[in-house]
C-alpha atoms as a PDB file:
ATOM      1  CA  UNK A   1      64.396  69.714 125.990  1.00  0.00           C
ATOM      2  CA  UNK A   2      63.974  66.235 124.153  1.00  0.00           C
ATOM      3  CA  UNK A   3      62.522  68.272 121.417  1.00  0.00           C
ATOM      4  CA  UNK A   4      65.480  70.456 120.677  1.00  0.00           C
ATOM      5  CA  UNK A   5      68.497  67.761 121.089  1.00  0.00           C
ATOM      6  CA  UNK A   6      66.280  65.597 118.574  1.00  0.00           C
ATOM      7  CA  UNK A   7      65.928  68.817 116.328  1.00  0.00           C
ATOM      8  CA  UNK A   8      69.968  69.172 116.418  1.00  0.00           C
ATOM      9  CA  UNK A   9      70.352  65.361 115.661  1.00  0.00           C
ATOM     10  CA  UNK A  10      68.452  65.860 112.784  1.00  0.00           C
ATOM     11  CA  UNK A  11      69.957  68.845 111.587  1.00  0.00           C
ATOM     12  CA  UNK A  12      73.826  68.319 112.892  1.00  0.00           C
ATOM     13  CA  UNK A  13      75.594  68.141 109.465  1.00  0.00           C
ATOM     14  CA  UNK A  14      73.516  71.245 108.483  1.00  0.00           C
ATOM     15  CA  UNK A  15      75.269  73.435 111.327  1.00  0.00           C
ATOM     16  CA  UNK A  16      78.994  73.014 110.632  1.00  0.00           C
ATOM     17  CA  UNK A  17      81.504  72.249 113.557  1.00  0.00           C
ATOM     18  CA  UNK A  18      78.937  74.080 116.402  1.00  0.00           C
ATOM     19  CA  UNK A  19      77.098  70.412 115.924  1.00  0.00           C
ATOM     20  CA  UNK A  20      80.239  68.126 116.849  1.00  0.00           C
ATOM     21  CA  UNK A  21      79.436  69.000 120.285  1.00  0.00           C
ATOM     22  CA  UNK A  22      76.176  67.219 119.712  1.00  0.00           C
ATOM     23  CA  UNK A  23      77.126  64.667 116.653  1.00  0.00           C
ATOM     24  CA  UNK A  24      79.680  62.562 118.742  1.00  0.00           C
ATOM     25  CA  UNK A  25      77.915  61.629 121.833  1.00  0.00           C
ATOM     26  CA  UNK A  26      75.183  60.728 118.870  1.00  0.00           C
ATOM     27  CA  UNK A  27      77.487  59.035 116.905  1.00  0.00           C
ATOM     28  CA  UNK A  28      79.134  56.582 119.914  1.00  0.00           C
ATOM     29  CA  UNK A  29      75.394  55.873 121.173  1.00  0.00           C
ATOM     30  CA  UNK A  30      74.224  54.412 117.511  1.00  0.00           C
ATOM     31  CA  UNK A  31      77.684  52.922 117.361  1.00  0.00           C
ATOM     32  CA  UNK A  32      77.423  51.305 120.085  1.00  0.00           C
ATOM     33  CA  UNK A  33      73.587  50.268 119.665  1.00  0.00           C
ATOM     34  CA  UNK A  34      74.681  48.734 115.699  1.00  0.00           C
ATOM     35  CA  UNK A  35      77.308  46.169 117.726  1.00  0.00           C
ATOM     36  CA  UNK A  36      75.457  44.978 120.040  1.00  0.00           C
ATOM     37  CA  UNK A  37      72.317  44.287 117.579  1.00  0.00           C
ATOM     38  CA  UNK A  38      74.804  43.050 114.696  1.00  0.00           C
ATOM     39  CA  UNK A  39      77.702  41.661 117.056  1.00  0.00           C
ATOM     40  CA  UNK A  40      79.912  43.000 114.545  1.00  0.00           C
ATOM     41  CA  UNK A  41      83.219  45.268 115.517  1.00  0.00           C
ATOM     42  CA  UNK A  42      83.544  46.952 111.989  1.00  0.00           C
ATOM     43  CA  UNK A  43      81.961  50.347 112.123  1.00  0.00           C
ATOM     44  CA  UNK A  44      83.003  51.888 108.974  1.00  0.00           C
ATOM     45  CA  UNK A  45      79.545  52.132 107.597  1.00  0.00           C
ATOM     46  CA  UNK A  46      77.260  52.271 110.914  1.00  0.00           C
ATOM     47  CA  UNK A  47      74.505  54.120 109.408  1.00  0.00           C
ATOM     48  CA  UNK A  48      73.793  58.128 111.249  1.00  0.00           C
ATOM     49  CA  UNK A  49      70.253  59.676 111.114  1.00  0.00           C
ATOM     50  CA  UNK A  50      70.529  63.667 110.090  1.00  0.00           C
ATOM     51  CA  UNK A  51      69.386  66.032 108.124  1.00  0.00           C
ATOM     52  CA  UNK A  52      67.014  63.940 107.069  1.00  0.00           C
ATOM     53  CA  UNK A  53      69.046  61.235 105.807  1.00  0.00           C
ATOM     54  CA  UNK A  54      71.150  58.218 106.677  1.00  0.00           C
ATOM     55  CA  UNK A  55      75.060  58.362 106.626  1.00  0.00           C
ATOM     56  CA  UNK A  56      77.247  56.225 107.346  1.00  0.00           C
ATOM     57  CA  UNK A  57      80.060  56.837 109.992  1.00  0.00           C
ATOM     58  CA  UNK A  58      82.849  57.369 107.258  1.00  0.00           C
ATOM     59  CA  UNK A  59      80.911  60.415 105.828  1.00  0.00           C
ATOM     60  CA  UNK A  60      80.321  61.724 109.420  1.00  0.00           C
ATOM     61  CA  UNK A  61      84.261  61.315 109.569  1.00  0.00           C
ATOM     62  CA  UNK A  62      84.635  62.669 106.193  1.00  0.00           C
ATOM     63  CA  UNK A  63      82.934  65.735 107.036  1.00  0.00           C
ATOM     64  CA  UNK A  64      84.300  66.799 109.585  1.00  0.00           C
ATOM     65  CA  UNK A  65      87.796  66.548 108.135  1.00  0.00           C
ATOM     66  CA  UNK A  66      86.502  69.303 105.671  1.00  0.00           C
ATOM     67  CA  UNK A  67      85.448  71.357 108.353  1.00  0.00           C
ATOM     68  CA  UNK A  68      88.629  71.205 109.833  1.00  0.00           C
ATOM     69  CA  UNK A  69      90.201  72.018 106.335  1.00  0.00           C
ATOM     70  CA  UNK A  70      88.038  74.854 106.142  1.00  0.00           C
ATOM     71  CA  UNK A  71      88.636  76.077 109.092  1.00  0.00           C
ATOM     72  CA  UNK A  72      92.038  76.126 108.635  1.00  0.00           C
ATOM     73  CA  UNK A  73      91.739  77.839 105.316  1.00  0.00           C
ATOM     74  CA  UNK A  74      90.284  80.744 106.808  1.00  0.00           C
ATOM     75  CA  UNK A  75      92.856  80.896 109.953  1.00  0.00           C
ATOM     76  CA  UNK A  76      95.276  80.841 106.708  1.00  0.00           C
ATOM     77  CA  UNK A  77      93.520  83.752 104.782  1.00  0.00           C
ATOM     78  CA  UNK A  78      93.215  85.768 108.042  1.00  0.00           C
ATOM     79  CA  UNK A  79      97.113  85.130 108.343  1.00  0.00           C
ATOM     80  CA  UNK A  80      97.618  86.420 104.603  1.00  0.00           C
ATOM     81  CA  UNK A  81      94.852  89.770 105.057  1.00  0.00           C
ATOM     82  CA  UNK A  82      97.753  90.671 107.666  1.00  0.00           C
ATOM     83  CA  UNK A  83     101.065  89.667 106.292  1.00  0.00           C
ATOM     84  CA  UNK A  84      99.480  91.673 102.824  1.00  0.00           C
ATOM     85  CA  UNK A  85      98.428  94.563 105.355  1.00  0.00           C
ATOM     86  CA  UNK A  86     101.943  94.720 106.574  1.00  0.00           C
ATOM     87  CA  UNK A  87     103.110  94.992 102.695  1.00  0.00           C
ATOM     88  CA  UNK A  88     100.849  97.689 101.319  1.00  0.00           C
ATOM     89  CA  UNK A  89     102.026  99.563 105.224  1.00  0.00           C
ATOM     90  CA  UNK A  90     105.364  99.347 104.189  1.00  0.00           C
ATOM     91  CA  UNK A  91     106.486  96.972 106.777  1.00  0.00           C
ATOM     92  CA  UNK A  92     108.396  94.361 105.420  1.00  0.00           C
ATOM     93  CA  UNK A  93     109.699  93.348 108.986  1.00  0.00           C
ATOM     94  CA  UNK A  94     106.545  92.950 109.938  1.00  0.00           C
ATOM     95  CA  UNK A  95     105.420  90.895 106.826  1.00  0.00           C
ATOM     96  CA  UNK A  96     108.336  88.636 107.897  1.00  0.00           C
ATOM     97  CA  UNK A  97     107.327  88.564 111.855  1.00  0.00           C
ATOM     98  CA  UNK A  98     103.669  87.533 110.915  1.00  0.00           C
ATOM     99  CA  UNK A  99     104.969  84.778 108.723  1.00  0.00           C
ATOM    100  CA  UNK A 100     106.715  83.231 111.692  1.00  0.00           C
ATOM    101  CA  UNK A 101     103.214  83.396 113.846  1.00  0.00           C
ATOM    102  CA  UNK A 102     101.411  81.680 111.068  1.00  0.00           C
ATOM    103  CA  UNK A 103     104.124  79.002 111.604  1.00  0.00           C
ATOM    104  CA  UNK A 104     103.904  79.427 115.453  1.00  0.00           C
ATOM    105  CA  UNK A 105      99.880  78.843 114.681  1.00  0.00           C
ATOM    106  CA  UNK A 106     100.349  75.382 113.434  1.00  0.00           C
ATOM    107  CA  UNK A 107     100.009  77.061 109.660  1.00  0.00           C
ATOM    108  CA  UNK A 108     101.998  76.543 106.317  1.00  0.00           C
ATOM    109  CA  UNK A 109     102.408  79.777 104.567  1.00  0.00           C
ATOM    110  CA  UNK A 110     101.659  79.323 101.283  1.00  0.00           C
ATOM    111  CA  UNK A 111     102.383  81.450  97.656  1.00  0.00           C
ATOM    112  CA  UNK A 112     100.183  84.179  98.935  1.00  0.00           C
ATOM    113  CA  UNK A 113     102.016  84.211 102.277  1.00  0.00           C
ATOM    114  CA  UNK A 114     104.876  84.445 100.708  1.00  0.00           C
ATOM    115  CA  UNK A 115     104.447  86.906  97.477  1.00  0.00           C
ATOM    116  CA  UNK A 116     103.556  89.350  99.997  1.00  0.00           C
ATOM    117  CA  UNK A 117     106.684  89.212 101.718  1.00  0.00           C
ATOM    118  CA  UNK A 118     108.408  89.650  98.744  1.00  0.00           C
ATOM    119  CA  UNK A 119     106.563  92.558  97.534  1.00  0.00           C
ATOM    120  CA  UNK A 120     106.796  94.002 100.580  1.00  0.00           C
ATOM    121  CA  UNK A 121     110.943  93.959 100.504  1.00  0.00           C
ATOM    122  CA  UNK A 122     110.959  94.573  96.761  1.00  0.00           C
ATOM    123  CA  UNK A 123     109.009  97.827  97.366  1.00  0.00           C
ATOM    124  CA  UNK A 124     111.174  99.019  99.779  1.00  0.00           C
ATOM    125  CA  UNK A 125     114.005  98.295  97.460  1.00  0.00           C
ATOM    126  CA  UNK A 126     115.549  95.645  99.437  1.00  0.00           C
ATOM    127  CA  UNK A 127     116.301  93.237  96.808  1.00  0.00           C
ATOM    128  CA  UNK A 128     118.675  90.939  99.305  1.00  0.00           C
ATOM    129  CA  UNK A 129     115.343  90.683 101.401  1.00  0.00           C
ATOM    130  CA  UNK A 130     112.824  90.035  98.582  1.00  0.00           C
ATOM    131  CA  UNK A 131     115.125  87.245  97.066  1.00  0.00           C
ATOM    132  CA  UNK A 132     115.959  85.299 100.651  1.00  0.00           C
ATOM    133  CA  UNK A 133     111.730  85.018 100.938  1.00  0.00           C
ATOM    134  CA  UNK A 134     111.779  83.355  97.237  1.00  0.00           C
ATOM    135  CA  UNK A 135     114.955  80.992  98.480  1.00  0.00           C
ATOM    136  CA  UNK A 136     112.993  80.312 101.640  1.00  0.00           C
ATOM    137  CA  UNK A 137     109.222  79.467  99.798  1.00  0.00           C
ATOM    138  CA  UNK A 138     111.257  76.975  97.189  1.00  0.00           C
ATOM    139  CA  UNK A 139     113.033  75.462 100.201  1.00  0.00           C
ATOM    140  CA  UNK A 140     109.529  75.200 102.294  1.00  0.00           C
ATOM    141  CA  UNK A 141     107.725  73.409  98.786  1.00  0.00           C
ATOM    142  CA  UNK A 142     106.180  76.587  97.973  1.00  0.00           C
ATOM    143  CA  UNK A 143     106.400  76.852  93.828  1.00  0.00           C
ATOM    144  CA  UNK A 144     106.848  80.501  93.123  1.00  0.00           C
ATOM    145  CA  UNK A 145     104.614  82.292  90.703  1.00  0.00           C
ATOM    146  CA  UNK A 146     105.264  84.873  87.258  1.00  0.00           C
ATOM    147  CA  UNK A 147     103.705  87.297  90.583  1.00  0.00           C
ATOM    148  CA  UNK A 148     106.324  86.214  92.824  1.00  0.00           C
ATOM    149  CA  UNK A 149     109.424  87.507  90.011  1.00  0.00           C
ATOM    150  CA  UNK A 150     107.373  90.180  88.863  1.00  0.00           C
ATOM    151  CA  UNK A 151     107.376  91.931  92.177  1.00  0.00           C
ATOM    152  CA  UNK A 152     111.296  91.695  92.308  1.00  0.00           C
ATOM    153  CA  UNK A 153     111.265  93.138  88.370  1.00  0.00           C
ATOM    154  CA  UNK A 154     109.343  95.910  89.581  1.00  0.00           C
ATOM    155  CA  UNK A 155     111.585  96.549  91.930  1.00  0.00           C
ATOM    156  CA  UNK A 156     114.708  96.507  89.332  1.00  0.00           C
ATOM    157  CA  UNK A 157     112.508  98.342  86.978  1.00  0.00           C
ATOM    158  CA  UNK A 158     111.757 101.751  89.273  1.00  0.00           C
ATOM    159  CA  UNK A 159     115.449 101.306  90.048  1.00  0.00           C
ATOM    160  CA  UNK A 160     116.206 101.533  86.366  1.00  0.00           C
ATOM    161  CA  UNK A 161     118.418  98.448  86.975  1.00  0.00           C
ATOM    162  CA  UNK A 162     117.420  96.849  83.486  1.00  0.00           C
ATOM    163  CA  UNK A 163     120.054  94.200  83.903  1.00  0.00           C
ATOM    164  CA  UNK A 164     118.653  93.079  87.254  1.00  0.00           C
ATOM    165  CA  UNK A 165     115.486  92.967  85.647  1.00  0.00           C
ATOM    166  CA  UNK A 166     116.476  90.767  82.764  1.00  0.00           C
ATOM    167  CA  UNK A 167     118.136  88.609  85.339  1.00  0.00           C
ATOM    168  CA  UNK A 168     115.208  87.684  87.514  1.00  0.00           C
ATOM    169  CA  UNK A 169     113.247  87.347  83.877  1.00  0.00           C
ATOM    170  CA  UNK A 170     115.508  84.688  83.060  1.00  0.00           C
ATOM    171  CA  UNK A 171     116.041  83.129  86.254  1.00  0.00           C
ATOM    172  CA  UNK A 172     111.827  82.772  86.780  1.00  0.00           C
ATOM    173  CA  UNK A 173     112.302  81.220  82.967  1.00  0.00           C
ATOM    174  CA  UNK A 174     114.681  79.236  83.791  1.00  0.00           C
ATOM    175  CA  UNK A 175     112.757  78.385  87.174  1.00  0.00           C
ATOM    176  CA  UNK A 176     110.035  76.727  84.896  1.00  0.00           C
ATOM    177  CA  UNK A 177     107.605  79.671  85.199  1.00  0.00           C
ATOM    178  CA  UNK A 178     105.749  80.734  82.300  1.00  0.00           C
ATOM    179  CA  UNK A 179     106.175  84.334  82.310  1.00  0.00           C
ATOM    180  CA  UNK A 180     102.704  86.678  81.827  1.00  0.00           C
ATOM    181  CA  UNK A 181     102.087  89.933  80.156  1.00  0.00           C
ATOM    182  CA  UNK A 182     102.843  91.889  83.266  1.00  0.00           C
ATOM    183  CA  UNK A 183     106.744  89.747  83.066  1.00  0.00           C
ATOM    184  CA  UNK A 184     107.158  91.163  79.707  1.00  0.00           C
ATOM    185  CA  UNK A 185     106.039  94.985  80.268  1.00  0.00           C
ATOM    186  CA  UNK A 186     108.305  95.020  83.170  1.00  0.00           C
ATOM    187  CA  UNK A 187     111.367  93.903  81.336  1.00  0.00           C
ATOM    188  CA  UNK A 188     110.422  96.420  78.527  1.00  0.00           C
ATOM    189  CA  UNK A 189     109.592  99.220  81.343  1.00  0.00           C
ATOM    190  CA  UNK A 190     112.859  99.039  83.222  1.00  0.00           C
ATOM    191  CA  UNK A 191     115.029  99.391  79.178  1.00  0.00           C
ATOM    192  CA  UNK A 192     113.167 102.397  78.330  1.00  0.00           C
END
């Protein structure tokens, strides 16, 4: 059994967040071993044997805030797979509901979170809807995109509501979004 915690000492930073388990107890032991030998209390840069190399106890630190980050990147795109699912089902309620359990999660929705809620209103026509998710991502921080107004365009344009698509046009430009190709065809779509 020596020979297998020694083989995940080594190789701890090579196995992700599975290896904290292991890295800590590791990490307090050399800690504490670099004190008592150096009688010093600052242990920003106590140096950590694995994979293969010496770090020092910031990096160890350093790393596994990026794990965490990473982690909570995916937990984020899992959240965004379903509030998108819930758009393309024609569920804008439900787009709405699972933007609240992100929250509920500890999670920030972010433009994607958000767009997708919007489209998912804006395709059902619900214009009130679409626009209360774009008041609610600029009041949250969340900068909307030329995707975020197109998908309320859209919406004007299969409505043949020109005028309401020239509005939103002008309010994204006046937003300071730079308006795209698909921005422009949609304006042009909903006058013809």
């Amino acid at each position: 059994s020596a020979g297998i915690f020694e083989h995940l000492r080594r190789y701890a930073f090579e196995i992700g967040t599975v290896a904290v388990c292991v890295v800590v107890p590791i990490l307090v032991s050399h800690v504490g071993r670099w004190k008592s030998a150096t009688g010093s209390r600052d242990t920003s840069n106590v140096p950590i044997q694995g994979g293969g190399q010496h770090r020092p106890v910031r990096g160890v630190a350093q790393q596994i805030g990026t794990t965490r980050l990473r982690q909570e990147s995916a937990r984020l795109s899992r959240w965004n797979q379903a509030i998108h699912a819930a758009a393309v089902a024609d569920e804008p309620q439900r787009a709405g509901e699972l933007i609240a359990e992100l929250r509920q999660d500890g999670l920030k929705p972010d433009v994607v979170s958000y767009n997708s809620a919007i489209h998912a209103y804006a395709k059902q026509g619900d214009m009130a809807g679409a626009e209360q998710w774009i008041l609610e991502m600029r009041s949250q921080g969340v900068v909307p995109t030329a995707i975020s107004y197109n998908a309320l365009m859209d919406a004007c344009a299969k409505a043949t509501d020109a005028d309401g698509a020239e509005c939103w046009f002008k309010r994204m430009v006046t937003d300071g979004v730079v308006a795209n190709d698909v921005s422009y065809s949609l304006v042009i779509h909903a006058r013809a």
